[in-house]
N, C-alpha and C. Protein backbone atom coordinates (compact mmCIF):
# COMPACT_ATOMS: atom_id res chain seq x y z
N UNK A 1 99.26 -40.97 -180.50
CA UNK A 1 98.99 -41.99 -181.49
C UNK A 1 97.97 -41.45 -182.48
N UNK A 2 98.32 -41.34 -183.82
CA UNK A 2 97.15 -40.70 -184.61
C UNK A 2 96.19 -42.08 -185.29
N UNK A 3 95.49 -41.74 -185.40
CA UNK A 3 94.06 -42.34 -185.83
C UNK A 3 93.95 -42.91 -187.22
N UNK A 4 93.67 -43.71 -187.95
CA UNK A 4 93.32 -43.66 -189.11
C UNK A 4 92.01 -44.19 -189.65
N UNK A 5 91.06 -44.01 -188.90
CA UNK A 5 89.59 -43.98 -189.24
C UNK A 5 89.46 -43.25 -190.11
N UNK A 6 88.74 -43.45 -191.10
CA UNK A 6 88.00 -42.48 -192.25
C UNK A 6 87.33 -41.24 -192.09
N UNK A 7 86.25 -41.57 -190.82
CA UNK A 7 85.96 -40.95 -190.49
C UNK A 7 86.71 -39.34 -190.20
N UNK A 8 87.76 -39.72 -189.64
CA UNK A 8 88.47 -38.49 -188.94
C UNK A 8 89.42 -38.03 -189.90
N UNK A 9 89.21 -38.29 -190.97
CA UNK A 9 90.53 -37.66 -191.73
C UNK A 9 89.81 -36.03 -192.53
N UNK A 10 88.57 -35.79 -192.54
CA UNK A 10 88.27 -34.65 -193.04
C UNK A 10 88.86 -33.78 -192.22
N UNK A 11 88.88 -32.56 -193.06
CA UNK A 11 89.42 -31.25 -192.09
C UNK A 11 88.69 -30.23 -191.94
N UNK A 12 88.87 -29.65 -190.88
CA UNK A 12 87.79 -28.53 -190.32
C UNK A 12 88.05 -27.35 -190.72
N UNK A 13 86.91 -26.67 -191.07
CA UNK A 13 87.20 -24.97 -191.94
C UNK A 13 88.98 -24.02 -190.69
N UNK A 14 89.20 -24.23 -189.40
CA UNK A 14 89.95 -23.69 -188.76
C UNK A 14 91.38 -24.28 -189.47
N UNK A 15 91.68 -25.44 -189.69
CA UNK A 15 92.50 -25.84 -190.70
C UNK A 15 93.11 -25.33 -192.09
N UNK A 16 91.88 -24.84 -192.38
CA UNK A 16 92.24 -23.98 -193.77
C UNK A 16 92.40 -22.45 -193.61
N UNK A 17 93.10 -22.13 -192.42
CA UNK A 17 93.42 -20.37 -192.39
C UNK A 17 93.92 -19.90 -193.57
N UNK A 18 95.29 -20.76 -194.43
CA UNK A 18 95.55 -19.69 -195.61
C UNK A 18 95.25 -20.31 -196.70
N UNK A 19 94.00 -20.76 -196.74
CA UNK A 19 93.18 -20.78 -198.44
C UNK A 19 92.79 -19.37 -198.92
N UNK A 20 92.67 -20.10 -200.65
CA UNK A 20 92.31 -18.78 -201.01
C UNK A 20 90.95 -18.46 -200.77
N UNK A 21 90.37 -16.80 -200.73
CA UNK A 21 89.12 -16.82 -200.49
C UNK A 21 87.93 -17.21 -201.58
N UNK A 22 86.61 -17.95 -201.14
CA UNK A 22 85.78 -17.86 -201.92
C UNK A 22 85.23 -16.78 -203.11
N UNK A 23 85.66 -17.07 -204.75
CA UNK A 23 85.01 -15.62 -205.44
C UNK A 23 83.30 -15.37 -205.18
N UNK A 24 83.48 -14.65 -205.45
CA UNK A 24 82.09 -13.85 -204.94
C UNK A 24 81.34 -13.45 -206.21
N UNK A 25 80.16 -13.73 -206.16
CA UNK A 25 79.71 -13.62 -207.84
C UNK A 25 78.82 -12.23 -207.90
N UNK A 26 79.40 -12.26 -208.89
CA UNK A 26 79.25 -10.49 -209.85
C UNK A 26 77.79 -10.37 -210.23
N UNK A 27 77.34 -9.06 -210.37
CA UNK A 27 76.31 -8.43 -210.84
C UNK A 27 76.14 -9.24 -212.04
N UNK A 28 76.71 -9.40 -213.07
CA UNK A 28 76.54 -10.24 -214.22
C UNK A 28 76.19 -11.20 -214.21
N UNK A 29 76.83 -12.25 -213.14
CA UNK A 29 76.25 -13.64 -213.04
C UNK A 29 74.66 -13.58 -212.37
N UNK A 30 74.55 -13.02 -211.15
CA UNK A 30 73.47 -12.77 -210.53
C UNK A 30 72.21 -12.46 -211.80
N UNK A 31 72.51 -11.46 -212.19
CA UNK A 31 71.35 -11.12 -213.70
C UNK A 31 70.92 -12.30 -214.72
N UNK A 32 72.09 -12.79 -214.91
CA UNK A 32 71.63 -13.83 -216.04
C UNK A 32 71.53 -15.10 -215.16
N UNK A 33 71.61 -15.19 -214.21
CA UNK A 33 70.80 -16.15 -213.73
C UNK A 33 68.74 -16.27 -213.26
N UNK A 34 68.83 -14.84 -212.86
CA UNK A 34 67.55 -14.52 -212.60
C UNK A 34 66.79 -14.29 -214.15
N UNK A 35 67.87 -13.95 -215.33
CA UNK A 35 67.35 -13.67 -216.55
C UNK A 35 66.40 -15.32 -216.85
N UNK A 36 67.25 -16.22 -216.63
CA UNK A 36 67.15 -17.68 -217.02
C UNK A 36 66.10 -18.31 -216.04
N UNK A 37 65.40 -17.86 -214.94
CA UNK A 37 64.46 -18.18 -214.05
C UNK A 37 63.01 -17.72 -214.71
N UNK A 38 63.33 -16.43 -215.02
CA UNK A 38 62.25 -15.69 -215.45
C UNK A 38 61.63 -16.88 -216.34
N UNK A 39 63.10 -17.06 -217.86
CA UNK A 39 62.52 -17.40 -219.51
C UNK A 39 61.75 -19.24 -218.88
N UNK A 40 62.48 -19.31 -218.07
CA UNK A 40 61.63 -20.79 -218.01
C UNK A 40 60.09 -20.40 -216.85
N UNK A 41 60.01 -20.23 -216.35
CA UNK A 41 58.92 -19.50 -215.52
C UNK A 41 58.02 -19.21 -216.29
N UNK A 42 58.48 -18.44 -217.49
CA UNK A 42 57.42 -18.13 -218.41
C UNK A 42 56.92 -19.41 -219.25
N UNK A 43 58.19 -19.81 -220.00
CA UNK A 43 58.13 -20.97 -220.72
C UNK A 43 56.78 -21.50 -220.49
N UNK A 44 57.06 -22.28 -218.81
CA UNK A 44 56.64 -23.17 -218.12
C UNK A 44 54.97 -22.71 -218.08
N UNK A 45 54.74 -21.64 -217.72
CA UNK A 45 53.57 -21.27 -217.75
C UNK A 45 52.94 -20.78 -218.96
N UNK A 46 53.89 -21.30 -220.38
CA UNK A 46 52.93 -20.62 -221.21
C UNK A 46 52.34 -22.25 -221.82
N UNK A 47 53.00 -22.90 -221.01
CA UNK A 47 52.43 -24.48 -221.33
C UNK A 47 51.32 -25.08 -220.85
N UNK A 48 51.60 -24.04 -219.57
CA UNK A 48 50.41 -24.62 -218.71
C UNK A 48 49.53 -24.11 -219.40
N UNK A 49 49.39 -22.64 -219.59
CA UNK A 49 48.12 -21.87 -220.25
C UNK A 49 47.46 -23.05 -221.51
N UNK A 50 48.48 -23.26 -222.32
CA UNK A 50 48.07 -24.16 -223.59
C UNK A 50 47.29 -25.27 -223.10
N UNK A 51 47.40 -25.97 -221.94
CA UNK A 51 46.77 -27.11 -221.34
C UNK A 51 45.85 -26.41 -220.93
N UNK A 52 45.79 -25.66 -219.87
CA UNK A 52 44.61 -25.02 -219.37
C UNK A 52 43.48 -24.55 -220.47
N UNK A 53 43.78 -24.61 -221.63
CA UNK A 53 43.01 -23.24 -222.53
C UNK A 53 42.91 -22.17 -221.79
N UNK A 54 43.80 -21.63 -221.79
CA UNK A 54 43.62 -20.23 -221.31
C UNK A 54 43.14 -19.19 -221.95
N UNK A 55 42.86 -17.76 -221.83
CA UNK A 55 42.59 -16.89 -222.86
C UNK A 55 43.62 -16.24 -223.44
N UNK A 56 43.86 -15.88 -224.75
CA UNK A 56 44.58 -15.49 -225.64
C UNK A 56 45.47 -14.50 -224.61
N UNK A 57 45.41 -13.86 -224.08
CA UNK A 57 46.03 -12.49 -223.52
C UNK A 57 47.16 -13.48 -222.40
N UNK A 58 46.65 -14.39 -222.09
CA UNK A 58 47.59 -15.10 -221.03
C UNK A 58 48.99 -15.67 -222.15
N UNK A 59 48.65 -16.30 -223.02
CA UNK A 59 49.54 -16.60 -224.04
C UNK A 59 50.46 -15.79 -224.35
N UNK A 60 49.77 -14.53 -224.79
CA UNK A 60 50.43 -13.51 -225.43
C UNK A 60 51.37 -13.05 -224.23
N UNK A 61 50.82 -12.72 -223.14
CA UNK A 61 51.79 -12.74 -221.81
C UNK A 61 52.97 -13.18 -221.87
N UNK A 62 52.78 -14.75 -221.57
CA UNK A 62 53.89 -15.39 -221.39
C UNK A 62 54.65 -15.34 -222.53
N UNK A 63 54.19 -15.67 -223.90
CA UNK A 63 55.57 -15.92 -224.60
C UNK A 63 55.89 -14.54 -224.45
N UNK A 64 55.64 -12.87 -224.54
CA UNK A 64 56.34 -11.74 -224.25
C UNK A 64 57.57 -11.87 -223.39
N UNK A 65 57.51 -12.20 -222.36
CA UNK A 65 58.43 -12.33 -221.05
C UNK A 65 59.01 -13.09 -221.54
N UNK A 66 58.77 -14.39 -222.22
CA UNK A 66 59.99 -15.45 -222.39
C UNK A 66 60.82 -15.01 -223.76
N UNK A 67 60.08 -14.11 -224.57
CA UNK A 67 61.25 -13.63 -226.25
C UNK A 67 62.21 -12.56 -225.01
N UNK A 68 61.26 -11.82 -224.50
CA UNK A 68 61.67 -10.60 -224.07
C UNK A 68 63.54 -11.17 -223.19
N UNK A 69 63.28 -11.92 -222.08
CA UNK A 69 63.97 -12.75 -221.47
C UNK A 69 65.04 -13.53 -222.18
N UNK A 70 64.51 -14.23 -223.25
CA UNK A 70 65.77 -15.02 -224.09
C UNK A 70 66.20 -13.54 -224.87
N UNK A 71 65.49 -12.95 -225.59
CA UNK A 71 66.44 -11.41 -226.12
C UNK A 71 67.51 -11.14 -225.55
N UNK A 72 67.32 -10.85 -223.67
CA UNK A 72 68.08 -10.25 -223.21
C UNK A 72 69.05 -10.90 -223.03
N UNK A 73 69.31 -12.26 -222.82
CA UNK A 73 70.26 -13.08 -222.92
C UNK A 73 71.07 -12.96 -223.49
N UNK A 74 70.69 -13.02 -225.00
CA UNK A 74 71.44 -13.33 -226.26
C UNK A 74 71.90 -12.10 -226.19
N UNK A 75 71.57 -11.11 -226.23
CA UNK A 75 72.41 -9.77 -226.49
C UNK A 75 73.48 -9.94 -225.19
N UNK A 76 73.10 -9.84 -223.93
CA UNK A 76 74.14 -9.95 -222.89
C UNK A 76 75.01 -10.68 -223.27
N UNK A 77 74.95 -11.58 -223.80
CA UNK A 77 75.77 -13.07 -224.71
C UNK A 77 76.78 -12.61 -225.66
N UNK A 78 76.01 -11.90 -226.35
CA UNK A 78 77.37 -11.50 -227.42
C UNK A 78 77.74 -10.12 -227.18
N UNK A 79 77.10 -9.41 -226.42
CA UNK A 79 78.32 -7.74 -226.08
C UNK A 79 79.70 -8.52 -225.38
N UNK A 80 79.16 -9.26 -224.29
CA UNK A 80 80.42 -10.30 -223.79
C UNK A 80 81.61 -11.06 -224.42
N UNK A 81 81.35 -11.10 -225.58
CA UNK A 81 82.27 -11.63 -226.50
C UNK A 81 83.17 -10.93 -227.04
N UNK A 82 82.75 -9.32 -227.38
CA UNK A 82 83.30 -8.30 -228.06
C UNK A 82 85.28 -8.14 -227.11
């Protein structure tokens, strides 16, 4: 007698023997994701600095890393297009 609880109608990964496999993400994605951690990281801390009054060199810091960071983006961005 089969069941029709809600419960029991999901299916268990042994069920799915011939799915396709999970893609696996590329050197490319991996980079511009960590690219995009960095630019807000910096962002984030070049805000704080502004609240904090920080000293000039902390400023200059952060926004470096965050042009430097969005740069690399944008170029990765459009060689990709070519």
């Amino acid at each position: 007698m089969t069941t029709t609880d809600p419960c029991h109608l999901t299916t268990t990964p042994a069920d799915h023997t011939h799915s396709a496999p999970s893609p696996a993400l590329t050197r490319g994605e991996v980079v511009r994701t960590l690219l995009w951690i960095v630019v807000v990281i910096s962002a984030v801390s070049n805000m704080a600095a502004s609240y904090g009054n920080a000293d000039t060199w902390v400023h200059l810091a952060c926004g470096a890393v965050t042009v430097l960071g969005a740069g690399t983006l944008v170029v990765r961005n459009l060689r990709g297009r070519r």
